[in-house]
Structures are given as C-alpha cells and as structure tokens.
Protein backbone atom coordinates (compact mmCIF):
# COMPACT_ATOMS: atom_id res chain seq x y z
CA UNK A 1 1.79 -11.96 10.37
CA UNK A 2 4.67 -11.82 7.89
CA UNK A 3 3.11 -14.13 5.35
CA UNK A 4 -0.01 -11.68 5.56
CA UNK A 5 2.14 -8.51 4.90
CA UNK A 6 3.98 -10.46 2.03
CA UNK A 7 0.37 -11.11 0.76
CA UNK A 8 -0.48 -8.05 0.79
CA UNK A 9 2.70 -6.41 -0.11
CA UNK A 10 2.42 -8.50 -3.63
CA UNK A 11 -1.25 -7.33 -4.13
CA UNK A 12 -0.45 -3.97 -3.70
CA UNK A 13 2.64 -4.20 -6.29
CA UNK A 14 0.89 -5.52 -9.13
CA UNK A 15 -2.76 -3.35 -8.57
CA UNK A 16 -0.13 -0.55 -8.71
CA UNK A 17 2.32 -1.75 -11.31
CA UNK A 18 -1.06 -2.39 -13.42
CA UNK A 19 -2.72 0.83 -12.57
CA UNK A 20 -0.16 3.07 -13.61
CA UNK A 21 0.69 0.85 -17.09
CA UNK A 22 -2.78 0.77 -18.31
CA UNK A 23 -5.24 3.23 -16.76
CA UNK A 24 -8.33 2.96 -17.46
CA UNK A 25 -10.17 5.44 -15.68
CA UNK A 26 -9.00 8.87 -14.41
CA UNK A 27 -7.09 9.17 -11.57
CA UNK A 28 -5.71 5.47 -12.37
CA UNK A 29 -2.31 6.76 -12.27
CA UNK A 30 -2.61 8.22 -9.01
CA UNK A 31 -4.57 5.58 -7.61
CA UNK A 32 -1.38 3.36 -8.65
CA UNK A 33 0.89 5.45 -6.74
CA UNK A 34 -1.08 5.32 -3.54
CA UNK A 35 -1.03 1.53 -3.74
CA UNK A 36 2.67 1.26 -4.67
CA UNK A 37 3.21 3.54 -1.21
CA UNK A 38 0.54 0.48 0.53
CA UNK A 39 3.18 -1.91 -1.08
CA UNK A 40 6.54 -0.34 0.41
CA UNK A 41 4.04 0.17 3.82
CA UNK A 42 3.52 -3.38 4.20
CA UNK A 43 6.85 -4.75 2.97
CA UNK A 44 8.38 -6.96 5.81
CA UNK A 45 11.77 -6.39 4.32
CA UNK A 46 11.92 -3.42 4.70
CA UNK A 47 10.09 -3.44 8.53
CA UNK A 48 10.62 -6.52 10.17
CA UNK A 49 12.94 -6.93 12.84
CA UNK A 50 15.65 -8.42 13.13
CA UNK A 51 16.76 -8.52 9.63
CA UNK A 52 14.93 -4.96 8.49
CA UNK A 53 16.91 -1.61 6.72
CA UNK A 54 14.73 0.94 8.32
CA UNK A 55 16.50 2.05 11.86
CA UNK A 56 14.82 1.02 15.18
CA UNK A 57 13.97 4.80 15.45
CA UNK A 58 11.83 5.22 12.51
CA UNK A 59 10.46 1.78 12.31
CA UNK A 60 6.42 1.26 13.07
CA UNK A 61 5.23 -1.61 14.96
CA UNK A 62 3.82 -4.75 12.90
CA UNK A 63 0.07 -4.30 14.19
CA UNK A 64 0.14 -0.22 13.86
CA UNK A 65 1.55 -0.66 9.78
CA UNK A 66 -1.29 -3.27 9.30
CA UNK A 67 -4.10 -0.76 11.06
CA UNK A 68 -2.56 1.64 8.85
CA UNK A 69 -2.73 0.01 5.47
CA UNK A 70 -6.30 -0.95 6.52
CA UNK A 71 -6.80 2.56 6.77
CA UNK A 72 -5.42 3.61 3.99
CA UNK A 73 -7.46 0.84 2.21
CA UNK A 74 -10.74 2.39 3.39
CA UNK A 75 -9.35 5.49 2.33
CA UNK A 76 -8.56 4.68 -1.52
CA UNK A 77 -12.33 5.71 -2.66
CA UNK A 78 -12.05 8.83 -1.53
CA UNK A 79 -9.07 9.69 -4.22
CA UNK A 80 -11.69 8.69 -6.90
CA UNK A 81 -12.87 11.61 -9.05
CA UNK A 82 -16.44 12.28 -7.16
CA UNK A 83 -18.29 11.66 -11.08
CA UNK A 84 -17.39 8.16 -10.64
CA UNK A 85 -19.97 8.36 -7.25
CA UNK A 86 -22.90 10.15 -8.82
C-alpha cells in the first residue's frame, strides 16, 4: 500500500510541477494545483503511521485517502473548460 501511494504521490508531483511550468491549455494552471493537492493527499510521509506529522486526530485512514484520490481522479475532467468537451 505504501509503495502504491509513493507511486502515485510522484505522479501527481511532476503532472503538477509540469502543469503549472508549461501550460498548454487553459485551466493548466489550475489543473496543476489540484494534482499537487492529489500529491500532498497521497503522501505516506505525511499520513502513515507510525512515523507520520499529521496528529492521530486529523489523520485519514490509508484505504479512505486512496478512495479519495480515486475520486478526485474521476473528478479532474470536470475542472476542464466545457469547450474542450464540445
């Protein structure tokens, strides 16, 4: 599970990181910042137990942050300017 949310964590980064250097479409920029947000989501080091910085209080479960960035995955087109879907 951690290898898959350090996979993913690293994907999101650089689709970000290269998103919001170079856009090339509108809304690039924006679509950069959502996936830097999937990137801090699915950081271990920042969630995993027993070594993670986020408190015991605020911290989401490992399956519930991955359901989540899947969500938020599926979600992504629908920050697209709608010209893009005629």
């Amino acid at each position: 599970m951690r290898l898959l949310m350090w996979l993913l964590t690293i994907a999101f980064a650089l689709a970000g990181l290269a998103l919001r250097v170079q856009p090339s479409f509108a809304g690039a920029f924006t679509l950069g910042t959502g996936s830097l947000a999937l990137a801090a989501l699915a950081c271990p080091l920042l969630w995993a137990r027993p070594a993670g910085i986020v408190p015991d209080a605020l911290a989401i479960p490992g399956r519930r942050r991955l359901l989540l960035g899947f969500a938020l995955i599926l979600a992504a087109p629908l920050l697209l300017p709608w010209q893009l879907w005629l």
